[in-house]
N, C-alpha and C. Protein backbone atom coordinates (compact mmCIF):
# COMPACT_ATOMS: atom_id res chain seq x y z
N UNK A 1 136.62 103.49 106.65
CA UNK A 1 136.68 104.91 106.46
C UNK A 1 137.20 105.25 105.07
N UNK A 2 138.37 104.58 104.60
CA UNK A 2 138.46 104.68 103.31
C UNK A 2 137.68 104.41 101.99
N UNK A 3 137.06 103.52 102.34
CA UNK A 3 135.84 102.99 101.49
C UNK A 3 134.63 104.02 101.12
N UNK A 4 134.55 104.64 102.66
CA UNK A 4 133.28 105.53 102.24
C UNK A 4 134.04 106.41 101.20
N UNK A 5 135.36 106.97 101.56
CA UNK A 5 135.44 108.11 100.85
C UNK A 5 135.36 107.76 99.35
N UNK A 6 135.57 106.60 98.79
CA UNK A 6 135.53 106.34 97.44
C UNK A 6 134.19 106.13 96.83
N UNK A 7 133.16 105.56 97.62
CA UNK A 7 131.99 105.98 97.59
C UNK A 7 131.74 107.81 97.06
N UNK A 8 132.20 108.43 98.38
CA UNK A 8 131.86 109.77 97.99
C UNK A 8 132.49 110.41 96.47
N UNK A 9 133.71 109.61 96.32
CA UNK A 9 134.19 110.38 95.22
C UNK A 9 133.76 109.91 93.76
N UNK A 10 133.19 108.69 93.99
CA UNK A 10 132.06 107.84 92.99
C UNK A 10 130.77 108.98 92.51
N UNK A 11 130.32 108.83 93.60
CA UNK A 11 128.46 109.58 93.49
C UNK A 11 129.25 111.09 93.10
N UNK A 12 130.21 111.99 93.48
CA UNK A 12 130.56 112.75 92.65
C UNK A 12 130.67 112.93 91.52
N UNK A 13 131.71 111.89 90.56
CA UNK A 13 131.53 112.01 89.01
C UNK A 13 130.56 111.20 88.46
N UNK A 14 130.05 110.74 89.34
CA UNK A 14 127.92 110.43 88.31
C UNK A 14 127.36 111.75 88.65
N UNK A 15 127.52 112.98 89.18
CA UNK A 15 126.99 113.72 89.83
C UNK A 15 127.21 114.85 88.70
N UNK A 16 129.04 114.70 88.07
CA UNK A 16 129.18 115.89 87.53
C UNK A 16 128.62 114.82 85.89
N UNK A 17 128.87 113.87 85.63
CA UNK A 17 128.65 113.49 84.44
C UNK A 17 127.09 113.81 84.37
N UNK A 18 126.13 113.53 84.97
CA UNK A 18 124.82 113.84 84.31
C UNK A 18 124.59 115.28 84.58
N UNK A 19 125.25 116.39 85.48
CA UNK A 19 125.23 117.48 85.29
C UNK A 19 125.57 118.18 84.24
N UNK A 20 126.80 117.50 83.29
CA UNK A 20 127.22 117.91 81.82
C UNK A 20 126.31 117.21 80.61
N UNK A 21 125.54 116.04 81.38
CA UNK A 21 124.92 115.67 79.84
C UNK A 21 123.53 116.89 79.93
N UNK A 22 123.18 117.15 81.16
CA UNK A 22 122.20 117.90 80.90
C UNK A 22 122.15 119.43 80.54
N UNK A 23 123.46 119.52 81.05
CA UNK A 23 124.05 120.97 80.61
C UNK A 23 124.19 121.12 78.31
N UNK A 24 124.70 119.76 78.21
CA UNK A 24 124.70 119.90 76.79
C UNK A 24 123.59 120.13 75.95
N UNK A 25 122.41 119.05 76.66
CA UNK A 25 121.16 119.12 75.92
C UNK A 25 120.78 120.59 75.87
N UNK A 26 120.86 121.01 77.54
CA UNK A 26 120.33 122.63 77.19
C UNK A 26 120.97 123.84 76.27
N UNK A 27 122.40 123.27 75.54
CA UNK A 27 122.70 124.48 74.98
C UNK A 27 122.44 123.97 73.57
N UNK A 28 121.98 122.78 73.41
CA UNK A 28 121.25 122.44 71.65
C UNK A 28 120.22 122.79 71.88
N UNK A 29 120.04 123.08 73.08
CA UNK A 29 118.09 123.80 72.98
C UNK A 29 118.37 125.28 72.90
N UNK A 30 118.84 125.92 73.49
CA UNK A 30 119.43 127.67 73.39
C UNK A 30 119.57 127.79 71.80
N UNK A 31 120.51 126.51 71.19
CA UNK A 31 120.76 127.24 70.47
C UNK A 31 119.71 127.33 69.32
N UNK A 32 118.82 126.35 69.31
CA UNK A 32 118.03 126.06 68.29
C UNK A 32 117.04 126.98 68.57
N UNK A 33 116.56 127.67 69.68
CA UNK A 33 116.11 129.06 70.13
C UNK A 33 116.37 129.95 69.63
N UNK A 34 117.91 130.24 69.99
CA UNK A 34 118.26 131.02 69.35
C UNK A 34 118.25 131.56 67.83
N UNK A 35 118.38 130.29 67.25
CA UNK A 35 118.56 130.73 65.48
C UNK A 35 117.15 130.64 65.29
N UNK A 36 116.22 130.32 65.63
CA UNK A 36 114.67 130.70 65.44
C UNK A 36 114.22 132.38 65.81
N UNK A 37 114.65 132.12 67.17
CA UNK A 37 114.47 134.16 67.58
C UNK A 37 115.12 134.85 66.20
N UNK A 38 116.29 134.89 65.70
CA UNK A 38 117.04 135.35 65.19
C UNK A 38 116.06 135.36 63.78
N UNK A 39 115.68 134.46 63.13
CA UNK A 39 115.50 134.85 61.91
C UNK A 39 113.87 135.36 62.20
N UNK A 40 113.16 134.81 63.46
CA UNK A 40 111.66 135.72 63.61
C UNK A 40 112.19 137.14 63.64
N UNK A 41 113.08 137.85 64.15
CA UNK A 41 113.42 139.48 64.33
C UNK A 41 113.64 139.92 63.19
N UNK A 42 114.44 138.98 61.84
CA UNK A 42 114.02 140.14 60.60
C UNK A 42 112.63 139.87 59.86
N UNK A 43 111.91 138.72 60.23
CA UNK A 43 110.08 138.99 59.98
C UNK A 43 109.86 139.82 60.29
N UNK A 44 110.13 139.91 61.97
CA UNK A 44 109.65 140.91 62.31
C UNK A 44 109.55 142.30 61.81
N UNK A 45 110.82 142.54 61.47
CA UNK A 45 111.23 143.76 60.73
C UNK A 45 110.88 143.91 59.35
N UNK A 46 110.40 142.94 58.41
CA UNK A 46 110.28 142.98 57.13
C UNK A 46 108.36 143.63 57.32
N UNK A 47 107.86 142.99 58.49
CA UNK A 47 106.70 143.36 58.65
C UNK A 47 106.37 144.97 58.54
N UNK A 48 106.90 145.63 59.49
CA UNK A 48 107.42 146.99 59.99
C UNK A 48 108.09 147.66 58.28
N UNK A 49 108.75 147.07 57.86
CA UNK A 49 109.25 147.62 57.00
C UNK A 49 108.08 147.73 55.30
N UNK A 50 107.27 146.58 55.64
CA UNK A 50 105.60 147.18 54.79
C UNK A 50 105.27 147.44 55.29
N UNK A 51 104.67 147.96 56.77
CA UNK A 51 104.04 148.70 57.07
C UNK A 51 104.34 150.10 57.12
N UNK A 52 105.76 150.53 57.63
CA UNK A 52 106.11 151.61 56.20
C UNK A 52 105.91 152.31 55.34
N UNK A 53 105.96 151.14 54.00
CA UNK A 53 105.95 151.38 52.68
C UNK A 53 104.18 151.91 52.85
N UNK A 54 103.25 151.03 53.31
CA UNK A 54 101.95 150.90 53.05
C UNK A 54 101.51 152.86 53.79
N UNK A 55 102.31 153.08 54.90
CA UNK A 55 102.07 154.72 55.03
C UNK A 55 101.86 155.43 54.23
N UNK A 56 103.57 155.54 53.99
CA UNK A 56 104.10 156.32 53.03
C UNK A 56 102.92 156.10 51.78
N UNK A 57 102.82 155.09 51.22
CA UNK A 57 101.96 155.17 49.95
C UNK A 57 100.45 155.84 50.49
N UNK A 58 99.95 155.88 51.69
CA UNK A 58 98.81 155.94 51.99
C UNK A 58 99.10 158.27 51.73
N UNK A 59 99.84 158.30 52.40
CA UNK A 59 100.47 159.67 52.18
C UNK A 59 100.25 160.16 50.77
N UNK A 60 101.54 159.44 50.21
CA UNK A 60 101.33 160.01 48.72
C UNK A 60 100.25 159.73 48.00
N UNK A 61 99.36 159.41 47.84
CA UNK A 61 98.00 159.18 47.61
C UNK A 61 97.04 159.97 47.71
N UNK A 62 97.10 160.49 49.03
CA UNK A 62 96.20 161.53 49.83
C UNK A 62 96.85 162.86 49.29
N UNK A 63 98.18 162.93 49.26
CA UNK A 63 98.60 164.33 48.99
C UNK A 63 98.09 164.26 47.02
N UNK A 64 98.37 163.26 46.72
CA UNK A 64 97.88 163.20 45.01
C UNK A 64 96.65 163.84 44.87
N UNK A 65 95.38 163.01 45.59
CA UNK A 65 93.98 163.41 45.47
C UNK A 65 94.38 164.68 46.29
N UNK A 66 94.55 165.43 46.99
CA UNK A 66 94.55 166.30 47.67
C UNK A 66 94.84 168.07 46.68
N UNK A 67 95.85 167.19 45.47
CA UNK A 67 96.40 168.51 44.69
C UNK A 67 96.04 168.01 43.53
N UNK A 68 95.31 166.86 43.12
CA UNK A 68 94.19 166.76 42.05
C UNK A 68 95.98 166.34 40.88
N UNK A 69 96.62 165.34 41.25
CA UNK A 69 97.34 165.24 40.28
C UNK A 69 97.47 163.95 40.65
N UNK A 70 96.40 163.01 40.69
CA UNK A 70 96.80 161.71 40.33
C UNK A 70 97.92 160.84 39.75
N UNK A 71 98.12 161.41 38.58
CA UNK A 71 99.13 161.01 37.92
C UNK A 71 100.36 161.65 37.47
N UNK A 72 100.88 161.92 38.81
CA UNK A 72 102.18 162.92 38.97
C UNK A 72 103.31 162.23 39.35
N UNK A 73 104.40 162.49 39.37
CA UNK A 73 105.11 161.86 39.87
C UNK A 73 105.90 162.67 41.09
N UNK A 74 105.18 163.72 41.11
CA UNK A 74 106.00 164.64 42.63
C UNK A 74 106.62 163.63 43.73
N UNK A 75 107.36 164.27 44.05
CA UNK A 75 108.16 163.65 45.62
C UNK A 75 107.61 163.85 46.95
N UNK A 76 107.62 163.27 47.34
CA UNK A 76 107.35 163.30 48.79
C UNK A 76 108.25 163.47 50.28
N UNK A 77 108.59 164.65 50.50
CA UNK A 77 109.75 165.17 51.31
C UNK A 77 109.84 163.90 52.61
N UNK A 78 110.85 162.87 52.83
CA UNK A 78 110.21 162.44 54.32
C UNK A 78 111.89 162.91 54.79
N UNK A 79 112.03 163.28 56.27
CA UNK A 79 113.40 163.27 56.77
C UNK A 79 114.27 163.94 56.13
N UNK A 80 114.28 165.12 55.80
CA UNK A 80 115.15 165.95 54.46
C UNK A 80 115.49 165.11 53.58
N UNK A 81 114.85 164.32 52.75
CA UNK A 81 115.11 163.59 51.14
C UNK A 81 113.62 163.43 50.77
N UNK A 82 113.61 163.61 49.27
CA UNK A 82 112.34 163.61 48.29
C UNK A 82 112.41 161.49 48.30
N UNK A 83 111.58 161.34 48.25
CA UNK A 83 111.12 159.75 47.77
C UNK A 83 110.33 159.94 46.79
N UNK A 84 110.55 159.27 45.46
CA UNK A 84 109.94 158.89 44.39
C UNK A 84 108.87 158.17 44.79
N UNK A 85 107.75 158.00 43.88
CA UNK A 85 106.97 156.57 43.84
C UNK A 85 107.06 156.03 42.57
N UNK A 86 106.87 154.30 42.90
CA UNK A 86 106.20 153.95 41.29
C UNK A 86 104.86 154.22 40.87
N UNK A 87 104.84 153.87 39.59
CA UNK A 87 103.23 154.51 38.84
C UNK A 87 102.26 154.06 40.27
N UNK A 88 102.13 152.67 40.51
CA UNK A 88 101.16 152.56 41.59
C UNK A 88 100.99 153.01 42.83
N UNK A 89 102.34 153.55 43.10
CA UNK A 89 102.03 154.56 44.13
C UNK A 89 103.08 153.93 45.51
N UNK A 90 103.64 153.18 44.92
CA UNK A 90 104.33 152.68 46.06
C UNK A 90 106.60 153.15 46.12
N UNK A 91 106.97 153.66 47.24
CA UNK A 91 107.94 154.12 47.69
C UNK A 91 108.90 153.65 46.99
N UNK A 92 109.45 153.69 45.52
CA UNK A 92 110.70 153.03 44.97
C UNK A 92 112.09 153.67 44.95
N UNK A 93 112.35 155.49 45.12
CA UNK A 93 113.55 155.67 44.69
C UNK A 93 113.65 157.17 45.82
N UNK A 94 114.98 157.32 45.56
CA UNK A 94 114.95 158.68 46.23
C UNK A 94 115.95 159.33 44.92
N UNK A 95 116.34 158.96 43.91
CA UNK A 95 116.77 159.51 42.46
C UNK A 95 116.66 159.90 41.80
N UNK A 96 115.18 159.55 41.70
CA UNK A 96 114.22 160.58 40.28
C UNK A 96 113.33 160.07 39.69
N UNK A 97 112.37 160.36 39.12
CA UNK A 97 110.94 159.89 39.16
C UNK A 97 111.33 158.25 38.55
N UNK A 98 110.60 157.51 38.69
CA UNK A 98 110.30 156.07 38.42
C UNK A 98 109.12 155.93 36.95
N UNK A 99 109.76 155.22 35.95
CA UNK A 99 109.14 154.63 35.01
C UNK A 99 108.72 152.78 35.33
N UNK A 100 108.06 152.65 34.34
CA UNK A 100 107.59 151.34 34.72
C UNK A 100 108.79 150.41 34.11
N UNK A 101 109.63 150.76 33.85
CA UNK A 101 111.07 149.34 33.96
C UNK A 101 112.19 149.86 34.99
N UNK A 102 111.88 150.18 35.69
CA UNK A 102 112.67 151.11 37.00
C UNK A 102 113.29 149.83 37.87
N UNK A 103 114.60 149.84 37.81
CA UNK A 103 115.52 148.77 38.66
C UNK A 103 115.99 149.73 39.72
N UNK A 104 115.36 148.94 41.03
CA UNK A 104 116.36 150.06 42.05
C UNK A 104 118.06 150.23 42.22
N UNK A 105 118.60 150.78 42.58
CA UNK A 105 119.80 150.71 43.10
C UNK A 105 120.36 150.61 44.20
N UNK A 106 121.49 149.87 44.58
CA UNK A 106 122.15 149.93 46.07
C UNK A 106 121.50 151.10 46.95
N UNK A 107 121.65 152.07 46.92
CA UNK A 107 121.53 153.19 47.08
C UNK A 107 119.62 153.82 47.46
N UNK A 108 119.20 153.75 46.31
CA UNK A 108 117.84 153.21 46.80
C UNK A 108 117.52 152.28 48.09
N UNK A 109 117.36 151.77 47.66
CA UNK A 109 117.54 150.05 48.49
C UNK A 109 117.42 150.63 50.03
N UNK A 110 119.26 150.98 50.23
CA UNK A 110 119.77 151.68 51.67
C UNK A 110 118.74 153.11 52.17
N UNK A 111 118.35 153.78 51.22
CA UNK A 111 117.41 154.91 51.51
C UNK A 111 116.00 154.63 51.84
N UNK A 112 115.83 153.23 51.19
CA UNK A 112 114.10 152.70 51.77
C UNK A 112 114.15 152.48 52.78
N UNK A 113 115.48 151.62 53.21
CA UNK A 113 115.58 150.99 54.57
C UNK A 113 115.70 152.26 55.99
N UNK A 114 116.30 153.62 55.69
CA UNK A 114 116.72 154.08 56.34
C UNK A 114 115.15 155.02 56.69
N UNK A 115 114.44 155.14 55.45
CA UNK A 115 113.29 155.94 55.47
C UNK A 115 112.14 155.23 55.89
N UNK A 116 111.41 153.82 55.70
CA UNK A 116 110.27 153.26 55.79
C UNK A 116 110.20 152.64 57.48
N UNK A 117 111.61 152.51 57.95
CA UNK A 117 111.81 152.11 59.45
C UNK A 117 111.99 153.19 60.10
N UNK A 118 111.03 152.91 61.39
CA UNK A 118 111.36 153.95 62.50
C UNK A 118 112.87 153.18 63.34
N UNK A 119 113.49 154.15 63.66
CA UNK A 119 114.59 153.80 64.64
C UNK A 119 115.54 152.41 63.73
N UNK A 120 115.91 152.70 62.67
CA UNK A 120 116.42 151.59 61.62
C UNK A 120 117.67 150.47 62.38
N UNK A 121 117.80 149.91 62.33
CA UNK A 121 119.37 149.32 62.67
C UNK A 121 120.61 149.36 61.75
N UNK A 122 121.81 149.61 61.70
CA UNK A 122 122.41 150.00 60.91
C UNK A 122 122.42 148.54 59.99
N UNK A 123 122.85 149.19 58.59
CA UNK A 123 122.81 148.22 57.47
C UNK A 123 123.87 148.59 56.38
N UNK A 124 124.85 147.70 55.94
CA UNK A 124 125.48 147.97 54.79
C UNK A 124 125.05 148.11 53.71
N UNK A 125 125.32 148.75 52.85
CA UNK A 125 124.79 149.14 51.54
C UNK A 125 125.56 148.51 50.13
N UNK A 126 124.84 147.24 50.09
CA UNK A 126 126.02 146.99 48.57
C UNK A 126 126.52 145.61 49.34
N UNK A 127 127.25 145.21 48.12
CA UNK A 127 127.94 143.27 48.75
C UNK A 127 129.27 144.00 48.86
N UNK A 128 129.78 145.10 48.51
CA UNK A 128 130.97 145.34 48.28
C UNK A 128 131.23 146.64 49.47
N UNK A 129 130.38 146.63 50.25
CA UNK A 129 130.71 147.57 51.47
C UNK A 129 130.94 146.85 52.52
N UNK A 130 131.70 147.69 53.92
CA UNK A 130 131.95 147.02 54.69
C UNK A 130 130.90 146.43 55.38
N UNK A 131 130.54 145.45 56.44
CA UNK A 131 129.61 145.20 57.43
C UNK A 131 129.55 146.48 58.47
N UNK A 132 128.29 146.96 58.50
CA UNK A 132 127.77 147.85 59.69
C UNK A 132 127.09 147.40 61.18
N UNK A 133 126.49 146.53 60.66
CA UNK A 133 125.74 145.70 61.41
C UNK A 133 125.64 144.34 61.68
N UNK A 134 124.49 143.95 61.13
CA UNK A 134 124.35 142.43 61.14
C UNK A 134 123.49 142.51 59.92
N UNK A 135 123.17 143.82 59.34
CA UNK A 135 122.10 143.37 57.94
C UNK A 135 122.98 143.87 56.65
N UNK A 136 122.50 144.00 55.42
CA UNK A 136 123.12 144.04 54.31
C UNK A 136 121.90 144.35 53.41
N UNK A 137 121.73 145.36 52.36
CA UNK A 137 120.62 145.78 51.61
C UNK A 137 121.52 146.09 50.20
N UNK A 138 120.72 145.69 49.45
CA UNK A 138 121.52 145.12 47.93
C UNK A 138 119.86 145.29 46.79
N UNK A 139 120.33 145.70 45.41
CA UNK A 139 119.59 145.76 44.91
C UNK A 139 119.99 144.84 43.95
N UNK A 140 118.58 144.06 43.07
CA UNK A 140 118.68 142.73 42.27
C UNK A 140 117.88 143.17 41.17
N UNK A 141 117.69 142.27 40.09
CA UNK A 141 116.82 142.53 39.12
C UNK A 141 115.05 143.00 39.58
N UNK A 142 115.15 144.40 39.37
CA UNK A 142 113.53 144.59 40.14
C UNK A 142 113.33 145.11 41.14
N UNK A 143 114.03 144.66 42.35
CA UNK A 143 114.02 144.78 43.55
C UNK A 143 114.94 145.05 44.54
N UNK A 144 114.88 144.94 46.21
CA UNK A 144 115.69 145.09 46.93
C UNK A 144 115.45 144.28 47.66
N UNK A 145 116.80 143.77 47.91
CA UNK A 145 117.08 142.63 48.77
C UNK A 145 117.66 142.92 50.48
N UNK A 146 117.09 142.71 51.63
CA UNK A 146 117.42 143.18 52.80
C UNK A 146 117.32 141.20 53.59
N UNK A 147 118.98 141.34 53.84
CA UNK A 147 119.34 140.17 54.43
C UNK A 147 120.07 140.09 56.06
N UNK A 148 120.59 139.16 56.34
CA UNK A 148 121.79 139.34 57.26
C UNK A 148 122.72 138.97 56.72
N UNK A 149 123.97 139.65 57.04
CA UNK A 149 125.33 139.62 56.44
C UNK A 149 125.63 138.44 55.98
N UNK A 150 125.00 137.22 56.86
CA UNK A 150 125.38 135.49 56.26
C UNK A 150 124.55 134.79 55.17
N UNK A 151 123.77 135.55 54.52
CA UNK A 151 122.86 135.59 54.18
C UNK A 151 121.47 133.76 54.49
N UNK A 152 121.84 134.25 55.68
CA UNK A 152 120.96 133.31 56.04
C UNK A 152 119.58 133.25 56.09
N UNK A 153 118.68 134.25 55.98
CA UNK A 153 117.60 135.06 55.95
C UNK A 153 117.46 136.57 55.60
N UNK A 154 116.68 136.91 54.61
CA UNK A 154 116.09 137.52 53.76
C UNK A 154 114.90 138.38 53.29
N UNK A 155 114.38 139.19 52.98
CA UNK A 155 113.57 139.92 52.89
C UNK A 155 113.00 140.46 51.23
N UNK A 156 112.81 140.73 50.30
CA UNK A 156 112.81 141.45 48.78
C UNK A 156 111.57 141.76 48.87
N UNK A 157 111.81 143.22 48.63
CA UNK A 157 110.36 144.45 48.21
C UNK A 157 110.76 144.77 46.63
N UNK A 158 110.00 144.57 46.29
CA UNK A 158 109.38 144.81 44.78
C UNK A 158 108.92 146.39 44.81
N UNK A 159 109.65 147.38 44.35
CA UNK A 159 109.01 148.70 44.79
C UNK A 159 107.88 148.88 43.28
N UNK A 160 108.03 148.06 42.31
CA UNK A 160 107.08 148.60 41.48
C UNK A 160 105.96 148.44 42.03
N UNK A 161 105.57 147.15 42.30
CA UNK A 161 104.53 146.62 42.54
C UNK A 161 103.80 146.53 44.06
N UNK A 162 104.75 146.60 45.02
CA UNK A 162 104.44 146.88 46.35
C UNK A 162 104.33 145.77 47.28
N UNK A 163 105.09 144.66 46.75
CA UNK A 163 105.32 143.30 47.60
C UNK A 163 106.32 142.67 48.08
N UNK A 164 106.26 142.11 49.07
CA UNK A 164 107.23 141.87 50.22
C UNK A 164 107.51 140.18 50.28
N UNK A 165 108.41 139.67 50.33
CA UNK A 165 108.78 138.19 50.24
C UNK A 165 109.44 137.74 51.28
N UNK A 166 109.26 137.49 52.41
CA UNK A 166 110.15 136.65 52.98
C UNK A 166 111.14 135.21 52.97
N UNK A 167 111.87 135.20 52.97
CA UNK A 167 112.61 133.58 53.21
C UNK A 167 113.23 133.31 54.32
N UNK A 168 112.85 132.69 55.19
CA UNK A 168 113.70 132.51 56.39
C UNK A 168 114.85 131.60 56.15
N UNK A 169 115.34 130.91 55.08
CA UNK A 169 116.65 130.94 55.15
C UNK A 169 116.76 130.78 53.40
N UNK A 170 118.19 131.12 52.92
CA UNK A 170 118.63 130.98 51.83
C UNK A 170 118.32 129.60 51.02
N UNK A 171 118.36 129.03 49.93
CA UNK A 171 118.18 128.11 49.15
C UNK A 171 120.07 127.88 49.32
């Protein structure tokens, strides 16, 4: 009678030991899930976020040919704020008209993000602001940079030119 019970208490910890090795494998699989989901959701969003830009420009375009001033630089009211374009027609500033050596600013940057996305997620503005979220929008030579706070993945729109870069993770 004693014997069995050591039996039983045997087949128990083989019971819990391969229950924990398999428990481990599954959370290197979660997690490697996880950080894949994670950086597909700001694709995702960088997608959404030219498709956007590609509106908006489709807008100001139409309203251009529409009032026969092609080569204007009028604003385009979206959400109570004027948006600039660059010469080509694409969404660069909410500051004041855009020349062709036009560097965005922090500020910019945070106003594309808040304007070209429907239903935006909050985002800090600047390396030197607090965290809002989980994203961070920063302007660089040229462009704007839309990351996550770790900067583990990345986004840069070129507002002169109207192109979008992804990196799914930092260099």
């Amino acid at each position: 009678m004693i014997q069995s019970y050591h039996h039983g208490r045997f087949e128990l910890f083989v019971s819990l030991i391969v229950i924990s090795i398999i428990a481990l494998a599954a959370l290197g699989r979660y997690a490697f899930m996880a950080a894949d989901a994670r950086i597909l959701r700001l694709e995702v969003l960088s997608h959404h976020f030219m498709t956007g830009a590609a509106n908006v420009r489709v807008q100001y375009l139409m309203d251009s040919i529409a009032n026969k001033n092609q080569a204007s630089q009028q604003p385009l009211a979206i959400a109570d704020k004027f948006l600039y374009f660059s010469p080509q027609g694409w969404p660069a500033s909410v500051q004041g008209s855009v020349a062709s050596d036009y560097k965005p600013t922090d500020e910019d940057c945070y106003q594309l993000w808040r304007l070209l996305l429907q239903n935006p997620a909050p985002i800090a503005k600047g390396m030197a602001a607090e965290p809002k979220g989980e994203f961070r929008s920063l302007a660089y030579a040229g462009g704007c940079r839309y990351q996550y706070e770790d900067g583990s993945a990345y986004f840069d729109y070129s507002p002169l030119i109207g192109s979008l870069a992804f990196m799914p993770e930092s260099p």
